[in-house]
Every structure is written in C-alpha cells, then in structure tokens.
N, C-alpha and C. Protein backbone atom coordinates (compact mmCIF):
# COMPACT_ATOMS: atom_id res chain seq x y z
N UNK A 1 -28.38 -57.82 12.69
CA UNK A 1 -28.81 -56.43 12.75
C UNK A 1 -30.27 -56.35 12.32
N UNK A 2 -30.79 -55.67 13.19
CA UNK A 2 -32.37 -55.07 12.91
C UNK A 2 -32.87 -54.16 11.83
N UNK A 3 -33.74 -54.16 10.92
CA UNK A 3 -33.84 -53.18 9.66
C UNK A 3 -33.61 -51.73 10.67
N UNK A 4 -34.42 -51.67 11.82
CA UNK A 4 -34.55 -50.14 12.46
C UNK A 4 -32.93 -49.97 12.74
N UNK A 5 -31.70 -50.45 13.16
CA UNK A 5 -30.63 -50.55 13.62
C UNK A 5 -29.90 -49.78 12.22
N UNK A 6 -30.51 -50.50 11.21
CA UNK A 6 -29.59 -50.15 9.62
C UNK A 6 -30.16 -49.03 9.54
N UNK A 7 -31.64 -48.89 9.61
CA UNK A 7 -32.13 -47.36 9.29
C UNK A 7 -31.63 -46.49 10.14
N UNK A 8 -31.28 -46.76 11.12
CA UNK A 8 -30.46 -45.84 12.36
C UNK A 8 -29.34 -45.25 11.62
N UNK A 9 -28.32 -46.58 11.57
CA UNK A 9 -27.10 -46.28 11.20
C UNK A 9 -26.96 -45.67 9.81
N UNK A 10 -27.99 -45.99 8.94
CA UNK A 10 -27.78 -45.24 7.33
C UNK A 10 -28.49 -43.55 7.84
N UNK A 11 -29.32 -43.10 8.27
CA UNK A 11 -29.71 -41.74 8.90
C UNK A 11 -28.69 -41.30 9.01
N UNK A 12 -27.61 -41.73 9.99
CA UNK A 12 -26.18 -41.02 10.49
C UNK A 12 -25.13 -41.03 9.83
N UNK A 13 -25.14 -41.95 9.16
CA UNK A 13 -24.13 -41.89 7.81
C UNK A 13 -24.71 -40.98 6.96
N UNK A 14 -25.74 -40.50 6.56
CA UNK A 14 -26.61 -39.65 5.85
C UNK A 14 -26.29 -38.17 6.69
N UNK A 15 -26.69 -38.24 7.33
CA UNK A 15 -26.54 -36.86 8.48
C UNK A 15 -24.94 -36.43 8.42
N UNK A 16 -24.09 -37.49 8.74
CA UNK A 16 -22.44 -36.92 8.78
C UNK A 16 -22.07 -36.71 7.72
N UNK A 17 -22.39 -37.62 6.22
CA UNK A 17 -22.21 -36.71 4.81
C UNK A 17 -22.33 -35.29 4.71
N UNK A 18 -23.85 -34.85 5.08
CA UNK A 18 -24.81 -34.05 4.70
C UNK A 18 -23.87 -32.83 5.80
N UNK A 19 -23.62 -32.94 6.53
CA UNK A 19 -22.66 -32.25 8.12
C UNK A 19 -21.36 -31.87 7.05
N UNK A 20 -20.37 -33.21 6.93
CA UNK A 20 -19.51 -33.15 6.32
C UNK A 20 -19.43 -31.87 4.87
N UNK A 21 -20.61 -32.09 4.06
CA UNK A 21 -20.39 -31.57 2.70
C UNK A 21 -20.91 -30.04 2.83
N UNK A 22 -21.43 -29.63 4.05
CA UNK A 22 -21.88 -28.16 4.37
C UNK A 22 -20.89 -27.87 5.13
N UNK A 23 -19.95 -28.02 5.86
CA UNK A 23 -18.94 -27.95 6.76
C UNK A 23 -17.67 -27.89 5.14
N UNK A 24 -17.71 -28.33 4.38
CA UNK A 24 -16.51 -28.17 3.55
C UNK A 24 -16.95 -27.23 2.31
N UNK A 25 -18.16 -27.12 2.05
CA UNK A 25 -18.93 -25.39 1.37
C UNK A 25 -18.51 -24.53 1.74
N UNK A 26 -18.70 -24.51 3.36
CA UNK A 26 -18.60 -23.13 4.33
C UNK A 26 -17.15 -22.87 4.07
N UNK A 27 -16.10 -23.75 3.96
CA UNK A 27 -14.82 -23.41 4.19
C UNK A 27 -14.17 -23.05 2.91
N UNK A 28 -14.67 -23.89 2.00
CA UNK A 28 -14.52 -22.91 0.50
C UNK A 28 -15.05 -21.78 0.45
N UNK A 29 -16.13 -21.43 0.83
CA UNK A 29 -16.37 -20.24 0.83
C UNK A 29 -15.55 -19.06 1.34
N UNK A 30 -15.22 -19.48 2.91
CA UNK A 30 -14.43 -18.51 3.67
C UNK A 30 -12.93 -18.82 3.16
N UNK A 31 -12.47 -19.48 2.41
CA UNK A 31 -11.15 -19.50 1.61
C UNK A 31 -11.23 -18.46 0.75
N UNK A 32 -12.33 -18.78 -0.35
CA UNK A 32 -12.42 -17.63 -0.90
C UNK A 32 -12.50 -16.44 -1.13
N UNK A 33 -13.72 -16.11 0.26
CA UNK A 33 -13.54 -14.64 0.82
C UNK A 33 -12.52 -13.94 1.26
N UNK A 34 -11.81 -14.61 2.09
CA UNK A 34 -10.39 -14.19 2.92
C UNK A 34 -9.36 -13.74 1.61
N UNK A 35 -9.93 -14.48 0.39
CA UNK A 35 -8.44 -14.16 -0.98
C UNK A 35 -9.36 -12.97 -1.40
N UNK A 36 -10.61 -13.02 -1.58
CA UNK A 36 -10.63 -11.58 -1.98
C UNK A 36 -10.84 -10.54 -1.49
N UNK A 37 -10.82 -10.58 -0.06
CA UNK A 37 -10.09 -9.66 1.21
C UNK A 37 -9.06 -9.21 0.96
N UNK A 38 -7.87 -10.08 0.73
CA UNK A 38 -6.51 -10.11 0.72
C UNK A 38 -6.37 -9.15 -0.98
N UNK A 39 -7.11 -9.47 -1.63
CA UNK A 39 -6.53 -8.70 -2.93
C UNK A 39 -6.95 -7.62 -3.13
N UNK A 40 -8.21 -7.01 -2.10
CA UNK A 40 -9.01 -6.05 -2.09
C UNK A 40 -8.09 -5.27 -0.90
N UNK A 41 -7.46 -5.64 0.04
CA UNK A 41 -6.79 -5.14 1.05
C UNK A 41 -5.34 -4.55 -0.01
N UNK A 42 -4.76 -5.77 -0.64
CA UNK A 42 -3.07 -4.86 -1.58
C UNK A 42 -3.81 -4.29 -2.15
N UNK A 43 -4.70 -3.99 -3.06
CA UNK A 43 -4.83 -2.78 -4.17
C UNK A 43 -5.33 -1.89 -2.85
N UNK A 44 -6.08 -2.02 -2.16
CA UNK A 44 -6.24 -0.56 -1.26
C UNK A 44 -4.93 -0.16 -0.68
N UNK A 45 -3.99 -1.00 -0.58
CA UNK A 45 -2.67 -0.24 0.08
C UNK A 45 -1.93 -0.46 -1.61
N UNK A 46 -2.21 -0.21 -2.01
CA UNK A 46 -1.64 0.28 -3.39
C UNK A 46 -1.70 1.70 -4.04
N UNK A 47 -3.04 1.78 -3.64
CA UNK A 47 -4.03 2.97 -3.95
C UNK A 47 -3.38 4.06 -2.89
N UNK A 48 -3.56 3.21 -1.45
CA UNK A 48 -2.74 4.49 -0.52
C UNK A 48 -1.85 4.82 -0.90
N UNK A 49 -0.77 3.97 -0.97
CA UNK A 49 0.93 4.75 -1.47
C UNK A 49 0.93 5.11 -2.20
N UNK A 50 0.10 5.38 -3.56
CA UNK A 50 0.15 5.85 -4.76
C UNK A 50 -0.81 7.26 -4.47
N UNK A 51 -1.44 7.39 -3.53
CA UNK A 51 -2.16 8.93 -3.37
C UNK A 51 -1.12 9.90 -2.12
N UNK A 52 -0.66 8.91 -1.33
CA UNK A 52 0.55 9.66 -0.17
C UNK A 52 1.86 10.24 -1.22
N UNK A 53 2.18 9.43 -2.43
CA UNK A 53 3.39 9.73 -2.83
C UNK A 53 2.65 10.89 -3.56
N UNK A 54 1.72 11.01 -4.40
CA UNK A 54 1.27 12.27 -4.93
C UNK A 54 1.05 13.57 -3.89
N UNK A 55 0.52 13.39 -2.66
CA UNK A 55 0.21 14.03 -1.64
C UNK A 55 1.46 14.72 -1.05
N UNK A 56 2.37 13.75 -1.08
CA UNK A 56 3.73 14.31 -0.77
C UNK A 56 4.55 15.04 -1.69
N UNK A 57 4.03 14.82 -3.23
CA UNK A 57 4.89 15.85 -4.17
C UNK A 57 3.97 16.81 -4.29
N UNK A 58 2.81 16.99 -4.28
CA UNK A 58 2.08 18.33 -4.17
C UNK A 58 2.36 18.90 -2.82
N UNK A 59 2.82 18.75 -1.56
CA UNK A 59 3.18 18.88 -0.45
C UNK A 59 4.62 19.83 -0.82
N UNK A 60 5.66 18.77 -1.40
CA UNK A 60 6.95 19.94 -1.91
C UNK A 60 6.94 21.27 -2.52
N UNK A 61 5.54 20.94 -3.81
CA UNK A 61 5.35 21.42 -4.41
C UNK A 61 4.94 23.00 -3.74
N UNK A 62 4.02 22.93 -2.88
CA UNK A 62 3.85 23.64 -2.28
C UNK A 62 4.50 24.62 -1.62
N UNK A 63 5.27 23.94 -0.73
CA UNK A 63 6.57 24.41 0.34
C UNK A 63 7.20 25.05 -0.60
N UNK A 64 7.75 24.69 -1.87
CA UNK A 64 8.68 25.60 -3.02
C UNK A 64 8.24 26.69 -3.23
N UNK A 65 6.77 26.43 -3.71
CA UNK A 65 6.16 27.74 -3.98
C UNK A 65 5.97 29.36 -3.01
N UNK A 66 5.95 28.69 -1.58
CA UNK A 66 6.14 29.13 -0.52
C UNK A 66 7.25 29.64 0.02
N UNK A 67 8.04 28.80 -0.30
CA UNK A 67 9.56 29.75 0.24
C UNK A 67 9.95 31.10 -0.99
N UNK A 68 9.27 30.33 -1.88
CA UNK A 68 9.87 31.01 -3.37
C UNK A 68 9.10 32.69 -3.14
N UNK A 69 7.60 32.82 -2.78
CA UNK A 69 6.82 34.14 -2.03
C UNK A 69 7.57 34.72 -1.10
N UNK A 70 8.25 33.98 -0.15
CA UNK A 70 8.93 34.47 1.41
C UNK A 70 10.09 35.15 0.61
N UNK A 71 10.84 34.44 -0.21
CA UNK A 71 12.05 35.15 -0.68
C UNK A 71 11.69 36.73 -1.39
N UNK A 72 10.85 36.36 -2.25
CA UNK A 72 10.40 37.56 -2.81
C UNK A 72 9.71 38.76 -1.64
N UNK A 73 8.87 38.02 -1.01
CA UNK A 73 8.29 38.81 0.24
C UNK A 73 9.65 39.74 0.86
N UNK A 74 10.37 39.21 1.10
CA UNK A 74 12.13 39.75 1.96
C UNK A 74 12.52 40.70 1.28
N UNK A 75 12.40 40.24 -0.28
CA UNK A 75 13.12 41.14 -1.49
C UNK A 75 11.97 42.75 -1.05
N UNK A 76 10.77 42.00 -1.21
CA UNK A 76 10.12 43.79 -1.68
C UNK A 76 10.25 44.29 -0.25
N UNK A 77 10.73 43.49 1.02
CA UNK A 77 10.42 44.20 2.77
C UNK A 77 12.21 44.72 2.17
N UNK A 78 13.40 44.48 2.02
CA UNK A 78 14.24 45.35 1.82
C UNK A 78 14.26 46.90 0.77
N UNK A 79 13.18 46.22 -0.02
CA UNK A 79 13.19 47.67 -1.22
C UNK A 79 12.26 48.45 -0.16
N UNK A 80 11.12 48.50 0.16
CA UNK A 80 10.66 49.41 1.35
C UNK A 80 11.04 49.86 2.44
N UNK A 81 11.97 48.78 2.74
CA UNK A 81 13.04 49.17 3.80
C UNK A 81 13.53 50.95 3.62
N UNK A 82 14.36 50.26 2.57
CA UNK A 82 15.19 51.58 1.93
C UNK A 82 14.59 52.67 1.57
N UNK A 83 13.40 52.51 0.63
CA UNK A 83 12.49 53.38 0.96
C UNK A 83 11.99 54.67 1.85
N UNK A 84 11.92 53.77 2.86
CA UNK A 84 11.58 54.54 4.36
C UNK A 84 12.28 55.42 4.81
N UNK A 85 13.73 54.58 4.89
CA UNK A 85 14.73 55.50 5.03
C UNK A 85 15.15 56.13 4.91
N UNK A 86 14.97 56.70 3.35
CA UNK A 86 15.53 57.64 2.58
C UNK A 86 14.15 58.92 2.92
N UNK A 87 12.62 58.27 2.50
CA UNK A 87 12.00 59.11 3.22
C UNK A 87 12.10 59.68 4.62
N UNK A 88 12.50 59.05 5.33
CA UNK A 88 12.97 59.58 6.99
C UNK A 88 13.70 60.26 6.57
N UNK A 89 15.07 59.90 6.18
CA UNK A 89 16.11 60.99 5.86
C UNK A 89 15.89 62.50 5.59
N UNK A 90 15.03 62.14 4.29
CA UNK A 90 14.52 64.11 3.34
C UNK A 90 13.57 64.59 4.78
N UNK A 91 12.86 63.90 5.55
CA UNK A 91 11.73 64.71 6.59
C UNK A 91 12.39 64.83 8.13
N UNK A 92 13.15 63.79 8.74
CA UNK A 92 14.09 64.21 9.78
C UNK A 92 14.94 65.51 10.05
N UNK A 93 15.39 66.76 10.60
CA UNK A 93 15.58 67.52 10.59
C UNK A 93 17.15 67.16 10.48
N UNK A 94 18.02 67.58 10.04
CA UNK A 94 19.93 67.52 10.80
C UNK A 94 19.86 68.51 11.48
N UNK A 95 21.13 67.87 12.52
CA UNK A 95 21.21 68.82 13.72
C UNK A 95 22.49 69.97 13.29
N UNK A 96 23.19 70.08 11.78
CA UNK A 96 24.06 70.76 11.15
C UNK A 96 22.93 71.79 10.49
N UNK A 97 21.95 71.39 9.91
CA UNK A 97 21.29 72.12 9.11
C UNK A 97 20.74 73.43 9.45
N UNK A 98 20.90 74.07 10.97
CA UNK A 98 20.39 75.08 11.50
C UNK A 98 21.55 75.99 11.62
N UNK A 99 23.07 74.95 11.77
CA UNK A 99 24.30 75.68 12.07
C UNK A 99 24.55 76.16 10.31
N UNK A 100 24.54 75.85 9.19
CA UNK A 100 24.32 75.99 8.27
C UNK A 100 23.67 77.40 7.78
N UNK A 101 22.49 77.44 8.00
CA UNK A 101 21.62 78.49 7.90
C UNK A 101 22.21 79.59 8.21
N UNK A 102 22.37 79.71 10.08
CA UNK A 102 23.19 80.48 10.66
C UNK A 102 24.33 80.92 9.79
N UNK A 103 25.37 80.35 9.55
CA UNK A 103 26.20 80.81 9.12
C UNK A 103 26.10 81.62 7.40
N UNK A 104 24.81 81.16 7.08
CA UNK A 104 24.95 81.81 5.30
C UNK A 104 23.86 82.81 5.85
N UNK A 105 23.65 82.94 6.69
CA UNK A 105 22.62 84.44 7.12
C UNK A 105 20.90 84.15 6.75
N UNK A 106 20.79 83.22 6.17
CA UNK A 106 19.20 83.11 5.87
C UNK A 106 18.37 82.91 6.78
C-alpha cells in the first residue's frame, strides 16, 4: 500500500466516523424531541379534559338555572293569567245583567 492509498483510506474512515457520530446526535436529538412532544401533547390533553369537564358542569349549571327561571317564568304567566281574567270578568258586560236591572226597575 501507498502512503496516498492509507491517507485515502484513513480520510474515509475519518469522514464515516465523523458521518456516523452526527447521524447518531441528530437521532438523539429527535428521540428526545418526539418525548417532549409526547409529554407536552398528554398534559395538553390533560388540560383539555380537565377544562371540557368544568365547561360541562358550568354548562348544567347553567341549564338548572334556566329551567329553574322558566318554571318560575310559568308560575308568574299563571298568576297574570288569572289576573286578567278576573279583570275581564269585573269589565265584560253579562248578558243577565241588563235582564236584572229590568226586572228591579233601575
């Protein structure tokens, strides 16, 4: 073998280390990233289900409060109901109330 032949071959043995040990950096690296992807991804879906389940009891919460107005709403539309009625009643004329009259002479 020729010194230039060895210097050849030690260059490329040098070069495929140098290949090799940046090629296995890169992949620790992207190992690493991908895990703290992955742990940054469960606590964000941690975080979601833990703001949907609140979202959803202020959601009930709501609707309760809401039916709980409608009921009451119904309550005071029947007391006005009656109301009305009774006012219609005293201002509606009866159709007895003239035969009435008639008969007591007033």
């Amino acid at each position: 073998m020729t010194p230039e032949l060895i210097a050849i071959l030690s260059c490329a043995v040098a070069l495929g280390a140098l290949g090799y040990q940046m090629n296995r950096g890169i992949r620790q690296e992207i190992d690493q990233f991908r895990l703290e992807v992955r742990t940054d991804i469960g606590q964000l879906r941690q975080e979601v289900r833990t703001d949907i389940g609140q979202l959803r009891q202020e959601v009930r919460t709501d609707i309760q409060e809401v039916r709980t107005d409608i009921g009451q709403l119904r309550e005071d539309l029947s007391h006005l109901t009656e109301r009305v009625a009774r006012i219609e009643g005293l201002l509606t004329p009866k159709p007895w109330h003239d035969q009435e009259e008639a008969r007591s002479g007033v």
